[in-house]
C-alpha atoms as a PDB file:
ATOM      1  CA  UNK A   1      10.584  -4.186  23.063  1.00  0.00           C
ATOM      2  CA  UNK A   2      13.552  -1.842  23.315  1.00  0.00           C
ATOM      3  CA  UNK A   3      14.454  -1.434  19.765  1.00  0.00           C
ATOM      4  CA  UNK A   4      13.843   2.239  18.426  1.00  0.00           C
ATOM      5  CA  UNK A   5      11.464   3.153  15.347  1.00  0.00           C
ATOM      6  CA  UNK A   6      11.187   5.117  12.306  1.00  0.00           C
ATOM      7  CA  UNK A   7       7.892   6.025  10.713  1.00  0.00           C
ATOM      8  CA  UNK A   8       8.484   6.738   7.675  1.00  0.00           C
ATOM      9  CA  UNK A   9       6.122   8.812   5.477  1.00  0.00           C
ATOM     10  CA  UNK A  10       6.334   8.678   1.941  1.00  0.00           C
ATOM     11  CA  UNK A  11       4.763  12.115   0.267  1.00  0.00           C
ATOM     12  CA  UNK A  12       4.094  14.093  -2.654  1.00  0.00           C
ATOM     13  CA  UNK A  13       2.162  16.831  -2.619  1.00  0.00           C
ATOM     14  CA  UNK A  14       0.081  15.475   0.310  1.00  0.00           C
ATOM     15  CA  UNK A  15      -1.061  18.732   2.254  1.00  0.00           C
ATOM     16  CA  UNK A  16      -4.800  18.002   2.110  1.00  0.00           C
ATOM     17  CA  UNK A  17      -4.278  14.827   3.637  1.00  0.00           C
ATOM     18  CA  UNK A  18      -1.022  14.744   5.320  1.00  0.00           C
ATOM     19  CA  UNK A  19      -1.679  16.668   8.822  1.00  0.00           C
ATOM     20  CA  UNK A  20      -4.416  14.368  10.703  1.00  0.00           C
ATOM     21  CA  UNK A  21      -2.308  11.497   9.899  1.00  0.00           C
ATOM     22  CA  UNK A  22       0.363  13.006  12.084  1.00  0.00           C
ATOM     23  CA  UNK A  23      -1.624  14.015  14.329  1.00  0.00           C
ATOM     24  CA  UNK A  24      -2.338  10.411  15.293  1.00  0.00           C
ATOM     25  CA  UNK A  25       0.781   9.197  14.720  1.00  0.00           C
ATOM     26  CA  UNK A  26       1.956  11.700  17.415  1.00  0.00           C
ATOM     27  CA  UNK A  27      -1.008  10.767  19.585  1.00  0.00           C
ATOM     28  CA  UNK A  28       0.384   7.145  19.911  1.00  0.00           C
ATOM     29  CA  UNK A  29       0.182   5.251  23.357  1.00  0.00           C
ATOM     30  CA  UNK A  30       2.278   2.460  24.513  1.00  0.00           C
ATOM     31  CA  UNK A  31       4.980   1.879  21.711  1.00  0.00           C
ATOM     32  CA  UNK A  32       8.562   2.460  21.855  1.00  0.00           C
ATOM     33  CA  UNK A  33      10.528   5.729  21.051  1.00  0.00           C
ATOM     34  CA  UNK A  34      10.188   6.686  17.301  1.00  0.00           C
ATOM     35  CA  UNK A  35      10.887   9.334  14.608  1.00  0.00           C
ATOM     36  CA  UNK A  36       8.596  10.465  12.141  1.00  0.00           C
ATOM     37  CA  UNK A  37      10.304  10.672   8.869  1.00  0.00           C
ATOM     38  CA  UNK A  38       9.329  11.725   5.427  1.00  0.00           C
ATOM     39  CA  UNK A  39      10.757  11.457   2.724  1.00  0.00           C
ATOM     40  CA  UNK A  40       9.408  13.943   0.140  1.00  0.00           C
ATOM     41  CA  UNK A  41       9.273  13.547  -3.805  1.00  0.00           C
ATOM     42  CA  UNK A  42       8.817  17.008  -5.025  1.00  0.00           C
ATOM     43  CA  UNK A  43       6.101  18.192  -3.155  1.00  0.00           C
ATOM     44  CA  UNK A  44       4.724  22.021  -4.367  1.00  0.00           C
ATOM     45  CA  UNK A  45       1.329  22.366  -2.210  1.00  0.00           C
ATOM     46  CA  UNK A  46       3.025  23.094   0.790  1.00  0.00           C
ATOM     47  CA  UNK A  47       3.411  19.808   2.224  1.00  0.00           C
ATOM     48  CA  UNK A  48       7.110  20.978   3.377  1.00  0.00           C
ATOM     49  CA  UNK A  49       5.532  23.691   5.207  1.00  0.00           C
ATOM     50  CA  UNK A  50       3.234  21.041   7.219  1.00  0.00           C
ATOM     51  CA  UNK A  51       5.846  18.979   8.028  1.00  0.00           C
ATOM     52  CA  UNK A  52       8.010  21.667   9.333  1.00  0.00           C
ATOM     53  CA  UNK A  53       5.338  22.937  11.433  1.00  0.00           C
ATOM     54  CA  UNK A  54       5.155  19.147  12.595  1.00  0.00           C
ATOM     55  CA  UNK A  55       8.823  18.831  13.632  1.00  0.00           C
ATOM     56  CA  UNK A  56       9.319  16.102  11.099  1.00  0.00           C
ATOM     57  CA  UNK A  57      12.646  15.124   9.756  1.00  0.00           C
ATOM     58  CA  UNK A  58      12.114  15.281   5.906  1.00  0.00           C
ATOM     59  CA  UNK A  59      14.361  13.465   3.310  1.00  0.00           C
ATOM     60  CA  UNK A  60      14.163  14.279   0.240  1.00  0.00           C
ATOM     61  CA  UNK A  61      13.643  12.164  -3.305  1.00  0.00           C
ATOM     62  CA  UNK A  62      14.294  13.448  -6.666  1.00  0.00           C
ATOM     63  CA  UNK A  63      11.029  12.672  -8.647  1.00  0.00           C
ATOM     64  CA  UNK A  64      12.637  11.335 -11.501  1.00  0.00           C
ATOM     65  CA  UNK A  65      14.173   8.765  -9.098  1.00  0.00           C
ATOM     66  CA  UNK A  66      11.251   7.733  -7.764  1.00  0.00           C
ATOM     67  CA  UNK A  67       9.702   4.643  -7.809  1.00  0.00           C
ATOM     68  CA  UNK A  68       7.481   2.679  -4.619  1.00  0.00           C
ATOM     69  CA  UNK A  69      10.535   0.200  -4.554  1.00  0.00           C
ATOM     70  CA  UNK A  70      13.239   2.888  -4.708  1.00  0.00           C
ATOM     71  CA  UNK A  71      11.762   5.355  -2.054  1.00  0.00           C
ATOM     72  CA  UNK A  72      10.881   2.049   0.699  1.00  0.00           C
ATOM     73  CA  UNK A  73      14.537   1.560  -0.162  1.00  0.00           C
ATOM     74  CA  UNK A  74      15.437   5.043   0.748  1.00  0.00           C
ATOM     75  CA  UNK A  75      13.469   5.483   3.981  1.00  0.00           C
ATOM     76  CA  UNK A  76      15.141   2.240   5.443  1.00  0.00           C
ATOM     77  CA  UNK A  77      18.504   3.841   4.668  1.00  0.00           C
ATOM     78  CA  UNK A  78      17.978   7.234   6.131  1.00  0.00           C
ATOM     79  CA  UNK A  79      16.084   5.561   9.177  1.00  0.00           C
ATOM     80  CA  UNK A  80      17.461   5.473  12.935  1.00  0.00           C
ATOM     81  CA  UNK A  81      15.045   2.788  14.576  1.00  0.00           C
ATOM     82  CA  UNK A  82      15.558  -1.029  14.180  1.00  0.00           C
ATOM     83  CA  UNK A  83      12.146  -1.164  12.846  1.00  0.00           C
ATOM     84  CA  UNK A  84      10.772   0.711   9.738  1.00  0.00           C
ATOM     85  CA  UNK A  85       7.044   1.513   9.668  1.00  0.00           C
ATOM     86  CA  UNK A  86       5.454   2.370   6.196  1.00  0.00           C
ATOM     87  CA  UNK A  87       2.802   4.699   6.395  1.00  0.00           C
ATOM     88  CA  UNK A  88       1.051   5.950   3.306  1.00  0.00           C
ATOM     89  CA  UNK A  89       0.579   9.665   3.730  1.00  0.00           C
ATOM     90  CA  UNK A  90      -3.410   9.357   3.193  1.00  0.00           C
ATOM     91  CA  UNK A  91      -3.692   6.460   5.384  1.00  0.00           C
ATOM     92  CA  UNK A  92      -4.774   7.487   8.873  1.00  0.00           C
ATOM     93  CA  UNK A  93      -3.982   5.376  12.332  1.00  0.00           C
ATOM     94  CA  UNK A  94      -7.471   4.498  14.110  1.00  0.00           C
ATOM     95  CA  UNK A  95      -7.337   4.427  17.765  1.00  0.00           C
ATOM     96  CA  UNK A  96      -3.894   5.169  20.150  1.00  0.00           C
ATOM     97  CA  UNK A  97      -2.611   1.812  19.792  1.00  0.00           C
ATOM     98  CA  UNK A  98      -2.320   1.414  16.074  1.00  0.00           C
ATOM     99  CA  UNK A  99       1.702   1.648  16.613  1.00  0.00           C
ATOM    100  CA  UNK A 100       1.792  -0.473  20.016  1.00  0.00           C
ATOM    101  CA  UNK A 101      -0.091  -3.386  17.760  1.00  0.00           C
ATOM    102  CA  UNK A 102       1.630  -3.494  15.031  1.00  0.00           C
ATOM    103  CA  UNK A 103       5.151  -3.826  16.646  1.00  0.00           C
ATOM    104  CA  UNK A 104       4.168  -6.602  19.349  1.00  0.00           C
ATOM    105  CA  UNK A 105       5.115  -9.028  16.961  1.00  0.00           C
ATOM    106  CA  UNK A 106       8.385  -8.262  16.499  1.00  0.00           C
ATOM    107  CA  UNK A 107       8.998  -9.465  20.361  1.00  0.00           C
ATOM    108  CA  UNK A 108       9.300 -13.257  18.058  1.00  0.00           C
ATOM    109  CA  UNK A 109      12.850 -12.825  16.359  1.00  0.00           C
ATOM    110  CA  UNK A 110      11.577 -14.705  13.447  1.00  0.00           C
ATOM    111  CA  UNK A 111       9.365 -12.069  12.468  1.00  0.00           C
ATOM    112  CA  UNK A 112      10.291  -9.985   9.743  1.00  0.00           C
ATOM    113  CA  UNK A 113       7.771  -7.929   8.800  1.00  0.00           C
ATOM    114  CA  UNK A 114       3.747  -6.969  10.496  1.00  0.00           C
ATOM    115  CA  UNK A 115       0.828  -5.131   8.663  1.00  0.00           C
ATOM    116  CA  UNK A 116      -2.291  -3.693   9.446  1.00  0.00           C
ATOM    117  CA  UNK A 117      -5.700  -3.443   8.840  1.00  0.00           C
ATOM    118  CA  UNK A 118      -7.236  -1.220   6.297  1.00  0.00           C
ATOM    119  CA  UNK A 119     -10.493  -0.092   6.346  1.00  0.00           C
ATOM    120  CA  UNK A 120     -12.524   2.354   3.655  1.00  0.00           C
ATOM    121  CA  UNK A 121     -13.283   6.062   4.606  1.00  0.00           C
ATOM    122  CA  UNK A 122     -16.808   6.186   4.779  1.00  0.00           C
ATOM    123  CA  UNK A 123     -18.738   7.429   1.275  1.00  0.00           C
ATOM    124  CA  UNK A 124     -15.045   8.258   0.112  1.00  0.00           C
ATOM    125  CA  UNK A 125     -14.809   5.103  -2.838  1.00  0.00           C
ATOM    126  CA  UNK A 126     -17.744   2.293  -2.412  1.00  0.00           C
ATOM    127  CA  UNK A 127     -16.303   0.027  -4.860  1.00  0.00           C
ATOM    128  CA  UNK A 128     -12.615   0.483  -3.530  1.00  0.00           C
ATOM    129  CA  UNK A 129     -14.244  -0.310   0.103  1.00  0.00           C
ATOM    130  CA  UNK A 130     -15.459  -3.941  -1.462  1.00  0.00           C
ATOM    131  CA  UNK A 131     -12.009  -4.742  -1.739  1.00  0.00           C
ATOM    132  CA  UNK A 132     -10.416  -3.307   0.974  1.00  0.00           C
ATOM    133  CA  UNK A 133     -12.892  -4.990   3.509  1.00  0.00           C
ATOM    134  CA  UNK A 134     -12.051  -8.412   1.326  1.00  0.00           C
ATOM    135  CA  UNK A 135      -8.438  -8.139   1.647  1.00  0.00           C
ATOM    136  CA  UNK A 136      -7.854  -6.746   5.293  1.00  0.00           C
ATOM    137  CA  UNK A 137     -10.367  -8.390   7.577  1.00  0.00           C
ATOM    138  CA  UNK A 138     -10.661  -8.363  11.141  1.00  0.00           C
ATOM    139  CA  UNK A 139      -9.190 -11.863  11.683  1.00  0.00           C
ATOM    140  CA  UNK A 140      -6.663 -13.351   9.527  1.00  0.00           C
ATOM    141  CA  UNK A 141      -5.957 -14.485   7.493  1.00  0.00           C
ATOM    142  CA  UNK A 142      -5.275 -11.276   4.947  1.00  0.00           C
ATOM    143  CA  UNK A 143      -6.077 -11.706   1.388  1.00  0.00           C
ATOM    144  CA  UNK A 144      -2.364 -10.354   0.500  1.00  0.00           C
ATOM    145  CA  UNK A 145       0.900 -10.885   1.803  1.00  0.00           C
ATOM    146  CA  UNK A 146       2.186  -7.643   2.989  1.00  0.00           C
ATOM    147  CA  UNK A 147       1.417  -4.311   2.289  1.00  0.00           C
ATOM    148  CA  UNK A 148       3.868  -1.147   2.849  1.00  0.00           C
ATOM    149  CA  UNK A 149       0.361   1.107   3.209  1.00  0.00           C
ATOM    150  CA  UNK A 150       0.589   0.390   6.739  1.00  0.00           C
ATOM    151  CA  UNK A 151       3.271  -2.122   7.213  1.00  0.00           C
ATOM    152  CA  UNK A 152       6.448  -2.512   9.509  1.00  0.00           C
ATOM    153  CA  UNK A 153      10.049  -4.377   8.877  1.00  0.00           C
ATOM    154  CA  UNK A 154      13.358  -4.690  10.491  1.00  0.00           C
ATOM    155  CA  UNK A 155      15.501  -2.329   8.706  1.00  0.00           C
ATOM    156  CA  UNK A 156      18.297  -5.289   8.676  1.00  0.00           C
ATOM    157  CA  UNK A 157      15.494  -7.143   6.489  1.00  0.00           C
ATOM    158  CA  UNK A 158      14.903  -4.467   4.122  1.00  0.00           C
ATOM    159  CA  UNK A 159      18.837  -3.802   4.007  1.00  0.00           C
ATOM    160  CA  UNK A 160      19.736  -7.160   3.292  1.00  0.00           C
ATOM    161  CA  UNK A 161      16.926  -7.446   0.731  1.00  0.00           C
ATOM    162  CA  UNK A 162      16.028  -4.670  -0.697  1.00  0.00           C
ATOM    163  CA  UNK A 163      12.012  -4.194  -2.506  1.00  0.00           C
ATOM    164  CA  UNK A 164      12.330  -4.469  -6.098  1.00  0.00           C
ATOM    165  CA  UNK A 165      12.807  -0.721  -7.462  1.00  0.00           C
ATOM    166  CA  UNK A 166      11.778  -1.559 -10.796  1.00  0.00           C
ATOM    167  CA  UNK A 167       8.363  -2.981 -10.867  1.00  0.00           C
ATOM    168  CA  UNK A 168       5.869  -0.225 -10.946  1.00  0.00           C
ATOM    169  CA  UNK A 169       3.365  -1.873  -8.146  1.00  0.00           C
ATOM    170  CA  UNK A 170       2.795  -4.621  -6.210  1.00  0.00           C
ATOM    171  CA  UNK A 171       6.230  -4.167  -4.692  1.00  0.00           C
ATOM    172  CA  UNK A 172       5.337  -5.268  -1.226  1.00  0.00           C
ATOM    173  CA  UNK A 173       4.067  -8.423  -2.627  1.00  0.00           C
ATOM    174  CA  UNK A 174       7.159  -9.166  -4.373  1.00  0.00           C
ATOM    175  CA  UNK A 175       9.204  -8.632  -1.314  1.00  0.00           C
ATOM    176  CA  UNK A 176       7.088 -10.840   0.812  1.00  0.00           C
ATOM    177  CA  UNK A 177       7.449 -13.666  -1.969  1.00  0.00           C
ATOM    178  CA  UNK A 178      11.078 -13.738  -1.153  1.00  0.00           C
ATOM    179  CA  UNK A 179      10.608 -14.558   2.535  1.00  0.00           C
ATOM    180  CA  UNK A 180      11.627 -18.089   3.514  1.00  0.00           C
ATOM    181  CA  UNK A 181      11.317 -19.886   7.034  1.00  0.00           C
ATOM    182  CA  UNK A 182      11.643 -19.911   9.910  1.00  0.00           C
ATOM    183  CA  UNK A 183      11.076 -15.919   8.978  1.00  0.00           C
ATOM    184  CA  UNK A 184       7.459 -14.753   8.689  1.00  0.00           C
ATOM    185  CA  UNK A 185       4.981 -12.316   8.001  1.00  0.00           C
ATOM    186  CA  UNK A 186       2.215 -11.201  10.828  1.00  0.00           C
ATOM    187  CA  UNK A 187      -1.130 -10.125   9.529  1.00  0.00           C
ATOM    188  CA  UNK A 188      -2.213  -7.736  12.327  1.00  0.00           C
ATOM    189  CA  UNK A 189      -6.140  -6.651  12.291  1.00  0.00           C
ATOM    190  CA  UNK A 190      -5.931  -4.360  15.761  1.00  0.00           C
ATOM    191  CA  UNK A 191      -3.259  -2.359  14.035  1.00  0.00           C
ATOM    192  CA  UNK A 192      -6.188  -0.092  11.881  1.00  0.00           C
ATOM    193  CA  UNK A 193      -5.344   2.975   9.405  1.00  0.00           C
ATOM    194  CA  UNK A 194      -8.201   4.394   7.704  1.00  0.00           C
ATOM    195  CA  UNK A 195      -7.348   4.229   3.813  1.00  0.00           C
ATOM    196  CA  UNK A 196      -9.212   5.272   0.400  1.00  0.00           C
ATOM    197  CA  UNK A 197      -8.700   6.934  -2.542  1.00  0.00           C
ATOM    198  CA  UNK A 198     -11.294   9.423  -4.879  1.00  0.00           C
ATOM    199  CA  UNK A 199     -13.454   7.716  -7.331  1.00  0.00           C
ATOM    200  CA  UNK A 200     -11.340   9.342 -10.384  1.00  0.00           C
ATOM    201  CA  UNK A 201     -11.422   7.589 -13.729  1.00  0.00           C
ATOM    202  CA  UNK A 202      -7.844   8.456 -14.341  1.00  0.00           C
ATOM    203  CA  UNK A 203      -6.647   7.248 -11.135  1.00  0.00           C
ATOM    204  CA  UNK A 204      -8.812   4.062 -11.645  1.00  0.00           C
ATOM    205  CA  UNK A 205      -6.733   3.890 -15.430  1.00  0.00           C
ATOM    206  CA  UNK A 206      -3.423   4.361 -14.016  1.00  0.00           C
ATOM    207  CA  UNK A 207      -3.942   1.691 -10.955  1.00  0.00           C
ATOM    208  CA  UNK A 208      -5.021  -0.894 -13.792  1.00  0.00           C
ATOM    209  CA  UNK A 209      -2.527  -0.068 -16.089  1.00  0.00           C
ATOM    210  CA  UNK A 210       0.410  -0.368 -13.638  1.00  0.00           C
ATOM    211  CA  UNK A 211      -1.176  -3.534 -12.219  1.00  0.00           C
ATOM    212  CA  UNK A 212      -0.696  -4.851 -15.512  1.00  0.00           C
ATOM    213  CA  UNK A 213       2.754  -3.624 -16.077  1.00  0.00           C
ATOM    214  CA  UNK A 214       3.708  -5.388 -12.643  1.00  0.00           C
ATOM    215  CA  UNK A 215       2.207  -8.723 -13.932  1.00  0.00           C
ATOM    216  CA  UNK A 216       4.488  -8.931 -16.476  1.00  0.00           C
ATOM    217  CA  UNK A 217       7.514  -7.977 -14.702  1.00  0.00           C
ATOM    218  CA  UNK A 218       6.544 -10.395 -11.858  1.00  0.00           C
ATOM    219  CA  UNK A 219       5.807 -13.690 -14.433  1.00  0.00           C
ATOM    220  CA  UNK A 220       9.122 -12.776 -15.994  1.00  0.00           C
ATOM    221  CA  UNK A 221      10.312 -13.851 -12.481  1.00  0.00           C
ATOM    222  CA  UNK A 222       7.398 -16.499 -11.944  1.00  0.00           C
ATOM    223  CA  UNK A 223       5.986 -14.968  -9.740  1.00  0.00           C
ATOM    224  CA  UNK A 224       1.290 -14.548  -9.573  1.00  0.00           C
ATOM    225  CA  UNK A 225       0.335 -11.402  -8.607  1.00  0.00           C
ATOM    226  CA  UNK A 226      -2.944 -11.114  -6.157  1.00  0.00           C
ATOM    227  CA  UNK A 227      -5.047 -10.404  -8.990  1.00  0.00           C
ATOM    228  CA  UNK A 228      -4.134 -13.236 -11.230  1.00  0.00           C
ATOM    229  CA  UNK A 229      -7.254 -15.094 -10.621  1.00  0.00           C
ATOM    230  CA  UNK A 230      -9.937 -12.218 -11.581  1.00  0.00           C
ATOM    231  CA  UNK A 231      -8.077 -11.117 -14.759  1.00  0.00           C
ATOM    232  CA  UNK A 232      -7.211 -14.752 -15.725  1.00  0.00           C
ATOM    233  CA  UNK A 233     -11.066 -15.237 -16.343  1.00  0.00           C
ATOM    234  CA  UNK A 234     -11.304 -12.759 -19.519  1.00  0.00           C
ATOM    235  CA  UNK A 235     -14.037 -10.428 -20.810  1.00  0.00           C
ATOM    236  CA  UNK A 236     -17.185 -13.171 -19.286  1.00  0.00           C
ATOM    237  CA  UNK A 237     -15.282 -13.577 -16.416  1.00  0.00           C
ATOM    238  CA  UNK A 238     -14.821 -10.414 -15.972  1.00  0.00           C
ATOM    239  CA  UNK A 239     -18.758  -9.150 -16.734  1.00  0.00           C
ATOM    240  CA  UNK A 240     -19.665 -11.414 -13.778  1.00  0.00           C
ATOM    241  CA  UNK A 241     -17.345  -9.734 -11.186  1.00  0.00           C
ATOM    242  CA  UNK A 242     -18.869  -6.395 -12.366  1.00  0.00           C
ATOM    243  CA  UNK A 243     -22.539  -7.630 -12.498  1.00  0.00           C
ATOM    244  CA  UNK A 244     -21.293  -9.205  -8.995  1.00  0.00           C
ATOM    245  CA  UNK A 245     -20.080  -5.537  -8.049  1.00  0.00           C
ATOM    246  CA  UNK A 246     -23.434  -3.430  -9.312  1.00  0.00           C
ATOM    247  CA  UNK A 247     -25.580  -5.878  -7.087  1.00  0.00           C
ATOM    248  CA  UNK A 248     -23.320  -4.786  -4.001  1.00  0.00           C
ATOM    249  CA  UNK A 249     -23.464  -1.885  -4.177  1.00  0.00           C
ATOM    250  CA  UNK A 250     -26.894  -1.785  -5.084  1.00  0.00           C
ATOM    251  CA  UNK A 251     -27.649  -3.675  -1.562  1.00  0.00           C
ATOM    252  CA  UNK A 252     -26.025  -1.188  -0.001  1.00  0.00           C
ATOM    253  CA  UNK A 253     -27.533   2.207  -1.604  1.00  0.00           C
ATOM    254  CA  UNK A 254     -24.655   3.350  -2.958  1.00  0.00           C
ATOM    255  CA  UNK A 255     -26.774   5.448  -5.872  1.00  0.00           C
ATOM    256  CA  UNK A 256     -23.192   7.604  -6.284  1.00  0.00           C
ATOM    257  CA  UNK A 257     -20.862   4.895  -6.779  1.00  0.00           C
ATOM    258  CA  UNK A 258     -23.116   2.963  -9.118  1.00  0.00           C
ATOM    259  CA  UNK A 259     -23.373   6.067 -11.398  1.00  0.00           C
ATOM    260  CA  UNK A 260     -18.937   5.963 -11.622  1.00  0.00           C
ATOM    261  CA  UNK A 261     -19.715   2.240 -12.494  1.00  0.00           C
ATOM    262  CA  UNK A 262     -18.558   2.920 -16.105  1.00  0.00           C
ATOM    263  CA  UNK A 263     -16.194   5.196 -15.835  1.00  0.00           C
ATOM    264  CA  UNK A 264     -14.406   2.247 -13.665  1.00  0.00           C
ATOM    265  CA  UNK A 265     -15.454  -0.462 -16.405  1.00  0.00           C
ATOM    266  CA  UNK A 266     -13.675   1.445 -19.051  1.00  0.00           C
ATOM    267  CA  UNK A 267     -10.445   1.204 -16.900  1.00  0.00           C
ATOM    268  CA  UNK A 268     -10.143  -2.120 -16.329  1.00  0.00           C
ATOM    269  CA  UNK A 269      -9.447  -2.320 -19.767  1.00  0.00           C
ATOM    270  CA  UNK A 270      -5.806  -0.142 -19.506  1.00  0.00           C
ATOM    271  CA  UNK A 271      -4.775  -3.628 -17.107  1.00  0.00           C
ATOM    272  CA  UNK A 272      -4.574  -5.760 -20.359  1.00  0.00           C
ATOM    273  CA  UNK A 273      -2.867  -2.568 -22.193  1.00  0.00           C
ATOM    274  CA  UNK A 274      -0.335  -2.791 -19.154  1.00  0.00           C
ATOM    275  CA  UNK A 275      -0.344  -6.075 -19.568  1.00  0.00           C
ATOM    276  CA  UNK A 276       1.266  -5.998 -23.236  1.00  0.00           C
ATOM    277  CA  UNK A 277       3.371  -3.278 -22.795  1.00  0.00           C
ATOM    278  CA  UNK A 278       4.528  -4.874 -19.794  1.00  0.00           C
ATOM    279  CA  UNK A 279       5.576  -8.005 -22.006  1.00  0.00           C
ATOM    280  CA  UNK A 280       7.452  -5.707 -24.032  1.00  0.00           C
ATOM    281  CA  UNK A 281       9.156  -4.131 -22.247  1.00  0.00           C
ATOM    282  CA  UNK A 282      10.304  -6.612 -19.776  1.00  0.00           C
ATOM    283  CA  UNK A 283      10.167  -9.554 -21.647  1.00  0.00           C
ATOM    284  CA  UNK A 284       7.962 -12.774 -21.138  1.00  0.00           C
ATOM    285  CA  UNK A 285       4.280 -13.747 -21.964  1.00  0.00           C
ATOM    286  CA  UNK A 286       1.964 -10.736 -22.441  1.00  0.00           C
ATOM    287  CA  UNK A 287      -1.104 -13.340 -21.659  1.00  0.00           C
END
């Protein structure tokens, strides 16, 4: 491949985290030319200090524009490569190829868009790493259609179409929902960040509750969501998935994670309270 890249780095207040991840980026082997830049939402824990001691280019995001949509949006625009890589600022590449893999596909001009394997930080979230090893296995297929975690497009692509700026999650599945033959999506499982997040009740509340916001946005365009399925089976259904979850984990002796168990059980209910304020405020079937 010849065309240039632009990793771009979407941050906020991202210091603890933020300086392995470049670290490996920099440390790439084998892929093309690139830039590194962020674009920053309002970062105060010296984050800007980091990346200026990084040589990154930093572009900048008023918070109160700020949506996942809107700022994929902006780092296409304000990127120089051909190719755009998302890179969560928490998720860290695995090995020197990470990069080199997940462009390869892009050699196939109907490819429009590649992402990569995920894999839970050790001890960092158990019942997170249930999920993540579900969804991003290490042979496809995926169990989701794109994700912009650790994901790569041609910036004509995103241009041409942008991601939905409205819809509070699940924006990268959207976007993939709107791609028609001969283009396509490659899942790739050599491309590997490392990627979790705290066992927090609140952040637990907020994913649900957004989740459900983005349901309701996404029916009003009929479109299912990845989670459909689990929520679709109410309260039984969903007292089986946790019983399902506390025997995992249990297998696995994960005493710590078992004793956040409720604290992640009372969350789950803030996806049907996104659910119905979802309905309302975007219109469509709450249900």
């Amino acid at each position: 491949m010849s065309a240039e890249v632009s990793i771009v780095v979407r941050c906020r207040d991202e210091a603890r985290h933020l300086s392995p991840v470049l670290d490996a980026v920099a440390a790439q082997e084998g892929a093309p030319p690139f830039e590194v830049l962020a674009l920053d939402s309002g970062s105060r824990d010296g984050t800007l200090d980091l990346l200026a001691r990084h040589g990154v280019r930093v572009e900048h995001l008023a918070p109160a524009d700020f949506s996942y949509g809107r700022a994929l949006n902006a780092g296409a625009a304000r990127a120089r490569g051909e190719i755009v890589v998302y890179l969560s600022a928490h998720c860290r590449p695995q090995g020197l190829r990470w990069l080199a893999a997940l462009l390869a596909p892009f050699a196939e001009p109907q490819v429009v868009a590649t992402f990569g394997r995920q894999v839970p930080v050790p001890g960092m979230n158990p019942i997170e790493g249930l999920t993540t090893a579900r969804l991003f296995p290490p042979a496809p297929p995926a169990g989701v259609l794109f994700s912009n975690a650790n994901g790569a497009a041609r910036r004509a692509a995103v241009l041409a179409r942008p991601f939905d700026g409205e819809i509070p999650a699940a924006e990268d599945h959207l976007w993939a929902c709107g791609v028609r033959p001969p283009e396509r999506i490659v899942y790739v499982p050599d491309a590997v960040v490392g990627h979790s997040h705290p066992m927090l009740g609140r952040d637990w509340q907020m994913r649900f509750y957004n989740n459900g916001l983005a349901t309701a946005y996404a029916r009003r365009r009929g479109i299912a969501m990845p989670w459909d399925a689990v929520h679709a089976r109410g309260a039984a259904g969903g007292a089986r998935a946790l019983g399902r979850l506390v025997g995992a984990l249990a297998r696995r002796g994960e005493l710590r994670a078992l004793a956040h168990l409720p604290a992640y059980a009372r969350a789950r209910a803030w996806y049907a309270r996104g659910l119905a304020d979802g309905a309302h405020r975007f219109g469509g079937a709450g249900a």
